[in-house]
Protein backbone atom coordinates (compact mmCIF):
# COMPACT_ATOMS: atom_id res chain seq x y z
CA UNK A 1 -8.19 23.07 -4.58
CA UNK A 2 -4.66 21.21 -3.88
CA UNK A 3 -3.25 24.81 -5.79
CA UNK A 4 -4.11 26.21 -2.88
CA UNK A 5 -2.24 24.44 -0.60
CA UNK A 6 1.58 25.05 -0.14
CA UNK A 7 3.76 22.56 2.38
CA UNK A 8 6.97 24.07 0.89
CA UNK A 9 7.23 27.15 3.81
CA UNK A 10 7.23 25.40 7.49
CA UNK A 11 7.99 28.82 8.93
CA UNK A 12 5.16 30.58 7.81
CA UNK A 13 3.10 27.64 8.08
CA UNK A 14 3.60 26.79 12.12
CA UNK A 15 2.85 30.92 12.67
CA UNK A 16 -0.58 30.83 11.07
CA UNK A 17 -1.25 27.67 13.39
CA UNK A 18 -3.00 27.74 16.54
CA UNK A 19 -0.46 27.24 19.15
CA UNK A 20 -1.39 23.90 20.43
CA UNK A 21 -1.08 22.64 17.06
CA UNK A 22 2.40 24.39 16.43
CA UNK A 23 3.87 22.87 20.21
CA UNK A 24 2.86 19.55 19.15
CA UNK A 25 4.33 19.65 15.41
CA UNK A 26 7.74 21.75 16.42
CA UNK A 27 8.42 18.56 19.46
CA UNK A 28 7.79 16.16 16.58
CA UNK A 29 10.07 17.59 14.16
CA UNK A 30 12.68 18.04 16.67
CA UNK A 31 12.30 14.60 16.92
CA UNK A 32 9.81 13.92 20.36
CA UNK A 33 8.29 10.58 19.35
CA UNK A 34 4.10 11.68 18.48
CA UNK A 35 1.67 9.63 20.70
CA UNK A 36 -1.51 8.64 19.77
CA UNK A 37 -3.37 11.77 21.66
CA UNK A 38 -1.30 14.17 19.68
CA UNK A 39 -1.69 12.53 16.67
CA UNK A 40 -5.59 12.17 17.19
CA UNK A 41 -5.76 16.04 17.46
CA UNK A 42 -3.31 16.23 14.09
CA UNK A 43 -5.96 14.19 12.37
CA UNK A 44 -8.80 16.74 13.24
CA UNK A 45 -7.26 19.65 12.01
CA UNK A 46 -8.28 22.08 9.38
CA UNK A 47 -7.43 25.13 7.52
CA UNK A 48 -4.28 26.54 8.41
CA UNK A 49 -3.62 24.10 11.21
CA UNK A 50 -3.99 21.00 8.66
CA UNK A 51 -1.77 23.30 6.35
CA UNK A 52 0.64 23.08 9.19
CA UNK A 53 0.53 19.19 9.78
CA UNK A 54 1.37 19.10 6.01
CA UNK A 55 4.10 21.20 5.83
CA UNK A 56 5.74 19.88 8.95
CA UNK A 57 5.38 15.94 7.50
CA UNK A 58 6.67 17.50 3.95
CA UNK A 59 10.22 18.57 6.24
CA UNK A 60 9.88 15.35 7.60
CA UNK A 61 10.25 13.26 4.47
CA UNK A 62 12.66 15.92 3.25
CA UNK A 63 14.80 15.43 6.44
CA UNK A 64 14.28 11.45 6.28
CA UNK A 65 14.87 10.67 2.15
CA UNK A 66 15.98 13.48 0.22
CA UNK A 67 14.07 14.62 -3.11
CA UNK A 68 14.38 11.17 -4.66
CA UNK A 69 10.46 9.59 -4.73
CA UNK A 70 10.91 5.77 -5.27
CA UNK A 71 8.76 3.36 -7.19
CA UNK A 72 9.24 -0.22 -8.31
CA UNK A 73 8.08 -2.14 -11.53
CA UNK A 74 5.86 -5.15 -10.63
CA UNK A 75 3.47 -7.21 -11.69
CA UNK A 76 0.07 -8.22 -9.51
CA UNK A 77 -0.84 -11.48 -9.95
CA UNK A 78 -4.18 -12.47 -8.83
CA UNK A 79 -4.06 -16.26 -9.14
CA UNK A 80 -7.93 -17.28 -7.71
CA UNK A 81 -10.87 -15.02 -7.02
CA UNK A 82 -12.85 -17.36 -5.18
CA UNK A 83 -13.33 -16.47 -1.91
CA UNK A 84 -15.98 -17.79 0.86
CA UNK A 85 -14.72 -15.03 3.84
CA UNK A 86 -17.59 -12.98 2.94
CA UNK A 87 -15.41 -9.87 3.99
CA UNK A 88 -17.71 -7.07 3.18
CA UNK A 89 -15.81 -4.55 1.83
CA UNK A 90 -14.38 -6.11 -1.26
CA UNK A 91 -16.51 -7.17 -4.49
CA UNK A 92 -13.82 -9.44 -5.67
CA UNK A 93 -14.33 -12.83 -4.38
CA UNK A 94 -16.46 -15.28 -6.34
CA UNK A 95 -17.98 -18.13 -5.11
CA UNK A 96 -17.06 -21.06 -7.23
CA UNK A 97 -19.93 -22.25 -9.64
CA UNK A 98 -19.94 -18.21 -10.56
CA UNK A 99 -19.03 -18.39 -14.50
CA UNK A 100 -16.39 -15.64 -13.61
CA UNK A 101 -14.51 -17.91 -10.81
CA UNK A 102 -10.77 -18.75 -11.82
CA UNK A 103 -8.34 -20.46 -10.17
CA UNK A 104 -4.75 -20.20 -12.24
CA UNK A 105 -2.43 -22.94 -12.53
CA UNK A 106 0.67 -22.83 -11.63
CA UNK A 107 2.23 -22.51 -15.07
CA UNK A 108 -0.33 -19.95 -15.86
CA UNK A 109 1.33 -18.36 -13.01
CA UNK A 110 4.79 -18.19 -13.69
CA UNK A 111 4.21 -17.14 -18.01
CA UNK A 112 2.79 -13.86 -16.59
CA UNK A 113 5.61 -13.65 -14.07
CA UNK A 114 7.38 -14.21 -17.19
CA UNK A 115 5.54 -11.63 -19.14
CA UNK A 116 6.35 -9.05 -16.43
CA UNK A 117 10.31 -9.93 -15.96
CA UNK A 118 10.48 -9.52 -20.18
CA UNK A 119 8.70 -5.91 -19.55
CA UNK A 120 11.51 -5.18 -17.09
CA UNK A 121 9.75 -6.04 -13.99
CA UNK A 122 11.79 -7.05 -11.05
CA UNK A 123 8.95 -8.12 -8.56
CA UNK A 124 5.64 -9.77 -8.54
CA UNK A 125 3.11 -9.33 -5.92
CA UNK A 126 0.89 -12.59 -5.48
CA UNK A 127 -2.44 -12.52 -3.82
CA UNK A 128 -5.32 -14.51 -3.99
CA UNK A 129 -8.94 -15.31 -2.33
CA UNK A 130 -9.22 -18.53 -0.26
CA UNK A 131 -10.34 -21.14 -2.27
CA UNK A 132 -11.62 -24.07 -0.10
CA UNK A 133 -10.38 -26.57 -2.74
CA UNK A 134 -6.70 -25.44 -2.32
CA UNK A 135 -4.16 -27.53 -0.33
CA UNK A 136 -1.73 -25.76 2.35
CA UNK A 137 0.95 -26.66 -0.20
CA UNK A 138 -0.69 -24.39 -3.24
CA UNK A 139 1.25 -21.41 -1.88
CA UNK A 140 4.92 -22.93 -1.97
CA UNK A 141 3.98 -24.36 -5.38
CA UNK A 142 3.46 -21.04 -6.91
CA UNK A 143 6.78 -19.86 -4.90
CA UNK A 144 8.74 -22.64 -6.88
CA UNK A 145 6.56 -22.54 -10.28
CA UNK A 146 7.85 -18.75 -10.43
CA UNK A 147 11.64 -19.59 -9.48
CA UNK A 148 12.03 -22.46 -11.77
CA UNK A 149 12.05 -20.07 -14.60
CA UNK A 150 13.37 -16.56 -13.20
CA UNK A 151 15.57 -17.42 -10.48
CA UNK A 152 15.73 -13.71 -9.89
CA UNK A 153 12.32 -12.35 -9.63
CA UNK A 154 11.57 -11.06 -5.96
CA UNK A 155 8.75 -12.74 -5.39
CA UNK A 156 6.23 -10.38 -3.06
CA UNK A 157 3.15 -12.63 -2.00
CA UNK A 158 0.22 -13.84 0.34
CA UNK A 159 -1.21 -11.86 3.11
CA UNK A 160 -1.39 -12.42 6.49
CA UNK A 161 -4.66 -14.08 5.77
CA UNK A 162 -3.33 -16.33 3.33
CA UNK A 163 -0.49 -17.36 5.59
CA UNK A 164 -3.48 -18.28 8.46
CA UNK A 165 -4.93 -20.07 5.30
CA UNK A 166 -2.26 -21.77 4.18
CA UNK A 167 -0.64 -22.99 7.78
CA UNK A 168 -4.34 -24.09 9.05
CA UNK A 169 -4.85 -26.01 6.00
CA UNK A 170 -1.15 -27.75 6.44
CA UNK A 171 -1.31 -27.96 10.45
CA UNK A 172 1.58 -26.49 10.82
CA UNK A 173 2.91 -23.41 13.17
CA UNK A 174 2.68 -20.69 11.41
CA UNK A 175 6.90 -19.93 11.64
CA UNK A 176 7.24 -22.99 10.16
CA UNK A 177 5.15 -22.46 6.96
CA UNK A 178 6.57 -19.40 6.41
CA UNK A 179 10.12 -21.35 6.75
CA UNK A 180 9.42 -22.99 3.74
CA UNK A 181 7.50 -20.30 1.80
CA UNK A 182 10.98 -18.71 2.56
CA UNK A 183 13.20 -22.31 1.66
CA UNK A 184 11.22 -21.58 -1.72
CA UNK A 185 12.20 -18.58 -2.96
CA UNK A 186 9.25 -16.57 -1.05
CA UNK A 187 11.14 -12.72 -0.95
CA UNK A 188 8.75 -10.43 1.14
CA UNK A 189 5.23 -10.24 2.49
CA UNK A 190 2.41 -7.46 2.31
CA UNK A 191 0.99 -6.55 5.23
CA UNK A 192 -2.60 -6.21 3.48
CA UNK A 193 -5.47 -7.75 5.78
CA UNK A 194 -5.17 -5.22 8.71
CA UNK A 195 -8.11 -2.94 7.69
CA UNK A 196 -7.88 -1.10 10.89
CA UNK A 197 -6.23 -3.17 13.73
CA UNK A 198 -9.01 -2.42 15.98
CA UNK A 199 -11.59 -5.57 16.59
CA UNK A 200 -15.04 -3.58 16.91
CA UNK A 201 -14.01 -2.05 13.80
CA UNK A 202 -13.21 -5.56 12.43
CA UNK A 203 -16.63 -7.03 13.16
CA UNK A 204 -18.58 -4.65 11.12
CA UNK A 205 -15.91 -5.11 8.50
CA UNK A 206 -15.79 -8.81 8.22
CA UNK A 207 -17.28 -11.89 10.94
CA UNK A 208 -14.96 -14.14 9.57
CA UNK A 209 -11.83 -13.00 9.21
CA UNK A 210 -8.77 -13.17 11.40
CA UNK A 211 -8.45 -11.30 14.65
CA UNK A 212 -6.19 -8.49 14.56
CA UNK A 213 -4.43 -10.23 17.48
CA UNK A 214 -3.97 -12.57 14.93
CA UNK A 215 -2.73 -10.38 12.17
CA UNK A 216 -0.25 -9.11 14.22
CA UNK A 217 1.21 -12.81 15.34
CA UNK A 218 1.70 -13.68 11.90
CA UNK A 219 3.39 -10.53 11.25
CA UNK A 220 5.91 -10.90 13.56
CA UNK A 221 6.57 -14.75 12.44
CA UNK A 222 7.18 -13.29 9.36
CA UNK A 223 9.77 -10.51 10.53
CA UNK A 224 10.96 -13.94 12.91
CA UNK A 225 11.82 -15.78 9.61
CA UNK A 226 13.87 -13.08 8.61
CA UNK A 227 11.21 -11.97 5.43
CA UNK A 228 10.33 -8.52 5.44
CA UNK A 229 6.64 -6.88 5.03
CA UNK A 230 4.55 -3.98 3.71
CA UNK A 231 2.24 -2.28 6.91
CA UNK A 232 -1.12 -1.45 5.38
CA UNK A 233 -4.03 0.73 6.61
CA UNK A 234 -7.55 0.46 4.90
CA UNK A 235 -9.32 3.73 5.86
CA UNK A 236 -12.60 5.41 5.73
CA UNK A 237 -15.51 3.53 6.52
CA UNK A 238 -17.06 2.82 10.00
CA UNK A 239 -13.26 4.14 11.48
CA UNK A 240 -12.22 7.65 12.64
CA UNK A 241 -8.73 9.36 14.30
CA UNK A 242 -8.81 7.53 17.74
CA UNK A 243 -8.56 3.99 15.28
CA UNK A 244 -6.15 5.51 12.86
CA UNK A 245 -3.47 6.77 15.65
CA UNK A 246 -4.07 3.52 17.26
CA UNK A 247 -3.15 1.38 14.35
CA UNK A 248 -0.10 3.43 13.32
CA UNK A 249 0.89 3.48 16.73
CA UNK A 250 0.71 -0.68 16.89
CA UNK A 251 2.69 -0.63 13.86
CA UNK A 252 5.41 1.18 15.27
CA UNK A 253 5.42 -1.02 17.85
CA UNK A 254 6.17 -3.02 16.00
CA UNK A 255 8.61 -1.92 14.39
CA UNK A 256 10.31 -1.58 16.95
CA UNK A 257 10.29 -5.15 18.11
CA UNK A 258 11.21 -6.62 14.77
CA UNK A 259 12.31 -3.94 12.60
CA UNK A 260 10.43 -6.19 9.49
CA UNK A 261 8.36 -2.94 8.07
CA UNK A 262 9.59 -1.68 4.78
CA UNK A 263 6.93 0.90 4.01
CA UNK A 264 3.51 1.63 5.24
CA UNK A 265 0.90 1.97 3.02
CA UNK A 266 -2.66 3.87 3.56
CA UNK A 267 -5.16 2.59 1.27
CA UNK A 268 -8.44 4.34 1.31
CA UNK A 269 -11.56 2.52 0.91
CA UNK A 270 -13.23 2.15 -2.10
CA UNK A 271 -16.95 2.35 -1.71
CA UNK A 272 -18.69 2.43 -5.34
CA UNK A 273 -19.32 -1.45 -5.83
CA UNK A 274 -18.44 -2.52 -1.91
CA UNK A 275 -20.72 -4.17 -0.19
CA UNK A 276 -19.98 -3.04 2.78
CA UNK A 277 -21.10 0.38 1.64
CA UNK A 278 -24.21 -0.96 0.06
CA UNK A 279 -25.49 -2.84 2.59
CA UNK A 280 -24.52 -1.56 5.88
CA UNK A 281 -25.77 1.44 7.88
CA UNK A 282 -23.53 4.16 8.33
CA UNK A 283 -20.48 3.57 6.42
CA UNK A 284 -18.97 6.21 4.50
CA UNK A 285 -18.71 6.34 1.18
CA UNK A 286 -14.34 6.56 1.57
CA UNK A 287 -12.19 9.04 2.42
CA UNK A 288 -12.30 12.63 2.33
CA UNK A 289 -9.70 14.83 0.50
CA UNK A 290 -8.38 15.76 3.64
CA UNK A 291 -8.19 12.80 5.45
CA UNK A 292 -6.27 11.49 2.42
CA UNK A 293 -4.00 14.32 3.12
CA UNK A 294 -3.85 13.76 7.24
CA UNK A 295 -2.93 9.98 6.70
CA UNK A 296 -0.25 10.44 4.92
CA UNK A 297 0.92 13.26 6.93
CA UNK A 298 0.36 12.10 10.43
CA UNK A 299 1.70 8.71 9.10
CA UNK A 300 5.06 10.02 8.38
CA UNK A 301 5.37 12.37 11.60
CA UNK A 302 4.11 9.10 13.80
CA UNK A 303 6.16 6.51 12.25
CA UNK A 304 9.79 9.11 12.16
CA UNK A 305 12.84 7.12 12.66
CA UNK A 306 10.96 3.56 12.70
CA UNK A 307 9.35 3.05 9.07
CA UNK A 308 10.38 5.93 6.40
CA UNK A 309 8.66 4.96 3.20
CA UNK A 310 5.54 6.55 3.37
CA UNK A 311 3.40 4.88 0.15
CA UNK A 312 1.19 6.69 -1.61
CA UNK A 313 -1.18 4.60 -3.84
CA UNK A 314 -2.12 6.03 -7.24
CA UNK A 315 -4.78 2.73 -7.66
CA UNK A 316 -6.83 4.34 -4.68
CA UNK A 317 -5.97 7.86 -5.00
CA UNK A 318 -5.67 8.74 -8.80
CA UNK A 319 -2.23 9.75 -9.99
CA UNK A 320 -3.15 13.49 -9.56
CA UNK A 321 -4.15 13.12 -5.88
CA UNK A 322 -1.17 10.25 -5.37
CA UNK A 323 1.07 12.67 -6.97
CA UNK A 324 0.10 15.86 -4.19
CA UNK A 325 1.46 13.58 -1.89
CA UNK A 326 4.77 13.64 -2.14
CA UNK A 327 4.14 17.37 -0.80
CA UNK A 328 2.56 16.02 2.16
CA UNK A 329 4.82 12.86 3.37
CA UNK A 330 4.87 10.37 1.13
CA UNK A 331 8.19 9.29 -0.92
CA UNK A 332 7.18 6.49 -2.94
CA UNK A 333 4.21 6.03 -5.46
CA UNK A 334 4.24 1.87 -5.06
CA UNK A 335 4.48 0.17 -8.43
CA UNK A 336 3.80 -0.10 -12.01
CA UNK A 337 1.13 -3.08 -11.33
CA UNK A 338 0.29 -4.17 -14.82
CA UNK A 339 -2.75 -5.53 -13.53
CA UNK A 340 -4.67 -4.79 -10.59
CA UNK A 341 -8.00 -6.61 -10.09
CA UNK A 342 -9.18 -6.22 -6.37
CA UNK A 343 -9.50 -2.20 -6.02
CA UNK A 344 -10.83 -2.68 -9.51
CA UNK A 345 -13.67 -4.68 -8.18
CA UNK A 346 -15.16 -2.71 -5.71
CA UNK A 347 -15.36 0.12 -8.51
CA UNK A 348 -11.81 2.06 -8.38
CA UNK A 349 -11.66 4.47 -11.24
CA UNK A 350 -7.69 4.07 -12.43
CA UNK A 351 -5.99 1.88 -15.20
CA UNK A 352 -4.54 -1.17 -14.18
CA UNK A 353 -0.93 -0.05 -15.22
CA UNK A 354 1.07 2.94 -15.10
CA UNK A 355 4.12 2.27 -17.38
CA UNK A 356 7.65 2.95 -15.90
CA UNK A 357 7.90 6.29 -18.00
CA UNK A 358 4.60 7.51 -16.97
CA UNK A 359 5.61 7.29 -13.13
CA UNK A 360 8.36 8.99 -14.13
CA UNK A 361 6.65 12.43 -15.81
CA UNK A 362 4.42 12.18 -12.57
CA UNK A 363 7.02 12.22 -10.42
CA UNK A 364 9.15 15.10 -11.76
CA UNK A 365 6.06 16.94 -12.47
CA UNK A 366 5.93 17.02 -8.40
CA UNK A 367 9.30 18.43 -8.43
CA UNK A 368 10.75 15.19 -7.40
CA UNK A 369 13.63 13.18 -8.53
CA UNK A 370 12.09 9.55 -9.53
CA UNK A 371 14.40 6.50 -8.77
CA UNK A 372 13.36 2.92 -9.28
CA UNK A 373 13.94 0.71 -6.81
CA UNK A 374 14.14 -3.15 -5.71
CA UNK A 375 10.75 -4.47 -3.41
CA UNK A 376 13.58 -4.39 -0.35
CA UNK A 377 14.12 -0.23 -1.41
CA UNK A 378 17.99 -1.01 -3.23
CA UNK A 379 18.29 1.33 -6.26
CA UNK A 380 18.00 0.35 -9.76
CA UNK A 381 18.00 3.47 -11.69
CA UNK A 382 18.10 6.98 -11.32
CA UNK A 383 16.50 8.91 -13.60
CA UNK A 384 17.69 12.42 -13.37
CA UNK A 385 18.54 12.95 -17.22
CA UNK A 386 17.37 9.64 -18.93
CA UNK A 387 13.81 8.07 -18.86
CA UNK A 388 12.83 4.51 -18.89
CA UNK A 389 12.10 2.75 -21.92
CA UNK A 390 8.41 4.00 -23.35
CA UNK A 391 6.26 0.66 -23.59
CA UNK A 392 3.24 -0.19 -24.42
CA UNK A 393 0.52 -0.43 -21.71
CA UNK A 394 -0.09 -4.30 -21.21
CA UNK A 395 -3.72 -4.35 -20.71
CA UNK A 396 -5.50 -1.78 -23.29
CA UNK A 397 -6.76 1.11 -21.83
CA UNK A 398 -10.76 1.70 -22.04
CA UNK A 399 -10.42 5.61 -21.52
CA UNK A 400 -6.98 7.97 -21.69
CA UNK A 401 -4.56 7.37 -18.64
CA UNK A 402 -5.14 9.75 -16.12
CA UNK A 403 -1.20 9.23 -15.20
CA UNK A 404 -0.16 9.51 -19.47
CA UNK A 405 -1.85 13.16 -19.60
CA UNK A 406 -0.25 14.62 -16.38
CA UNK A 407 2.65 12.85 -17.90
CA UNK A 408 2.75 14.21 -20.85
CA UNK A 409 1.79 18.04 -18.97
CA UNK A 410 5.20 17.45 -17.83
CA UNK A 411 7.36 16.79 -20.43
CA UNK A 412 5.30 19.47 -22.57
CA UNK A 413 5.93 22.32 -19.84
């Protein structure tokens, strides 16, 4: 039970860990940069030694942003679910004669861009599958659809895949499609399509789609154009420490090339309607509890001093899980969403929202102080003493919100 876990007292903590464990977490936090073998041996801890790894990366995030746990209010737009990639872990492309294929327009676009600025949002995130009818130019379309009617929405959109999509499809270097993605009004990119940045790993998960040398290229044209991303790890499947301390490890790298990383964000696979999980040997059905734990933990210690948001996702997780980890690393529980269609699809369990107020009652149910905050992490409102306006869910909830009743706990106790 996470009741039985307590990262508040390093001291007693490191002296109930074995002592190889306790060296490697006491050079970390006195600020020895963790490599990969040391964090491999972090992720296979247990009992009091994982205790240990949590309570040191709980300091860390203490030491690194305070008690103030961030989240912004956005809006994901999906604009078209068709999709002929055939990655296998995701249920949400359609091929396009399916009767539930859509492809938005533009305008359609920009009204629920609309929709989420007049509900107080201050970002969207666009995605979208790769529809083979689409031109390289659909991408700074939507970019300028959006910006013709809210000038100041941040506009937070297309992977790294879509940017290979989009610059293929225009012939054009991919710096200098990203130029005018940027010329547009294009704000920030997330760094979703890295899976795990490791290519044997990358052949089980998808044939077809790009390399994770080529992931990383695009990355760094997009910290070259001077637009900042999200760094993104999609977790257990067919993947295990060595590939998870490798792949944080690359993003620090990174990071310390191009200093374009605003947060890093571990996502744990969703198995219930996945393909992947239904039709290939051996892959696990997602994470454990602990490994949820460990990523965010080793995450934090890993990436010290070079990425300091540490996300933790409440779509993948559940708010009540999500909301344990801000005692275990993480400082930010991502955003309000309003709609969220891909985790959805390959059979996550939460709502597609969590209002503004509701991530608020999480948050200082975890003993945090909840701040919102701009895509690019500038404060918009601390909320200390007030709470956010209580709204109306957008989308109708088929069950009670898991994140209402723990808010609710809250503000009753």
């Amino acid at each position: 039970m996470l009741d039985a876990i307590d990262t508040s007292d390093l001291d007693g903590a490191l002296q109930r860990a074995a002592p190889p464990i306790r060296a490697i977490l006491a050079r970390t936090l006195d600020g020895v940069e963790l490599g990969e073998p040391d964090a491999i041996t972090l992720f296979e801890t247990t009992g009091d030694d994982l205790v240990a790894v949590l309570a040191a990366a709980n300091e860390a995030r203490r030491a690194a942003k305070g008690e103030h746990v961030t989240f912004v209010v956005n809006r994901n737009i999906n604009f078209t679910n068709v999709c002929y990639m055939g990655c296998r872990f995701c249920n949400f492309a359609k091929r396009m004669d399916n009767p539930e294929a859509e492809l938005l327009a533009h305008d359609e676009v920009a009204r629920r861009a609309v929709e989420a600025w007049e509900r107080g949002g201050t970002e969207v995130c666009i995605q979208g599958g790769l529809h083979p009818k689409i031109a390289g130019t659909h991408y700074a379309e939507i970019v300028r659809a959006i910006k013709a009617v809210l000038p100041d929405m941040h506009i937070h959109a297309f992977s790294p895949f879509e940017i290979w999509y989009g610059a293929s499809k225009s012939r054009r270097p991919y710096t200098d499609f990203l130029t005018e993605l940027k010329e547009a009004g294009l704000g920030s990119v997330p760094g979703t399509a890295a899976e795990i940045l490791d290519e044997r790993v990358r052949q089980i998960l998808t044939q077809d789609k790009l390399s994770a040398d080529q992931w990383v290229e695009i990355i760094r044209a997009v910290h070259a154009v001077g637009l900042p991303s999200t760094a993104t790890i999609m977790y257990g499947h067919v993947d295990g420490p060595a590939h998870w301390a490798a792949h944080i490890g690359l993003i620090r790298s990174i990071q310390k090339e191009t200093g374009g990383f605003t947060e890093f964000v571990p996502l744990g696979f969703i198995h219930d309607d996945s393909p992947l999980y239904r039709d290939v040997p051996n892959v696990r059905p997602g994470p454990t509890r602990d490994e949820h734990l460990k990523m965010h933990a080793v995450a934090r210690l890993m990436l010290k001093g070079w990425v300091d948001n540490i996300q933790a996702s409440w779509v993948k997780l559940g708010p009540e899980l999500a909301q344990f980890m801000l005692h275990c690393g993480a400082n930010d529980f991502g955003g309000t969403l309003m709609n969220e269609t891909i985790s959805r699809a390959a059979g996550a369990k939460w709502g597609q929202e969590v209002t503004a107020r509701e991530m608020v009652g999480i948050i200082r149910g975890a003993g945090r102080m909840p701040v919102q905050r701009s895509t690019l992490y500038k404060t918009i409102a601390f909320y200390d003493a007030i709470d956010p306006d209580d709204i109306a869910p957008l989308v109708p909830r088929q069950k009670p919100s898991v994140a209402r009743e723990l808010a609710r706990e809250f503000m009753r106790g």
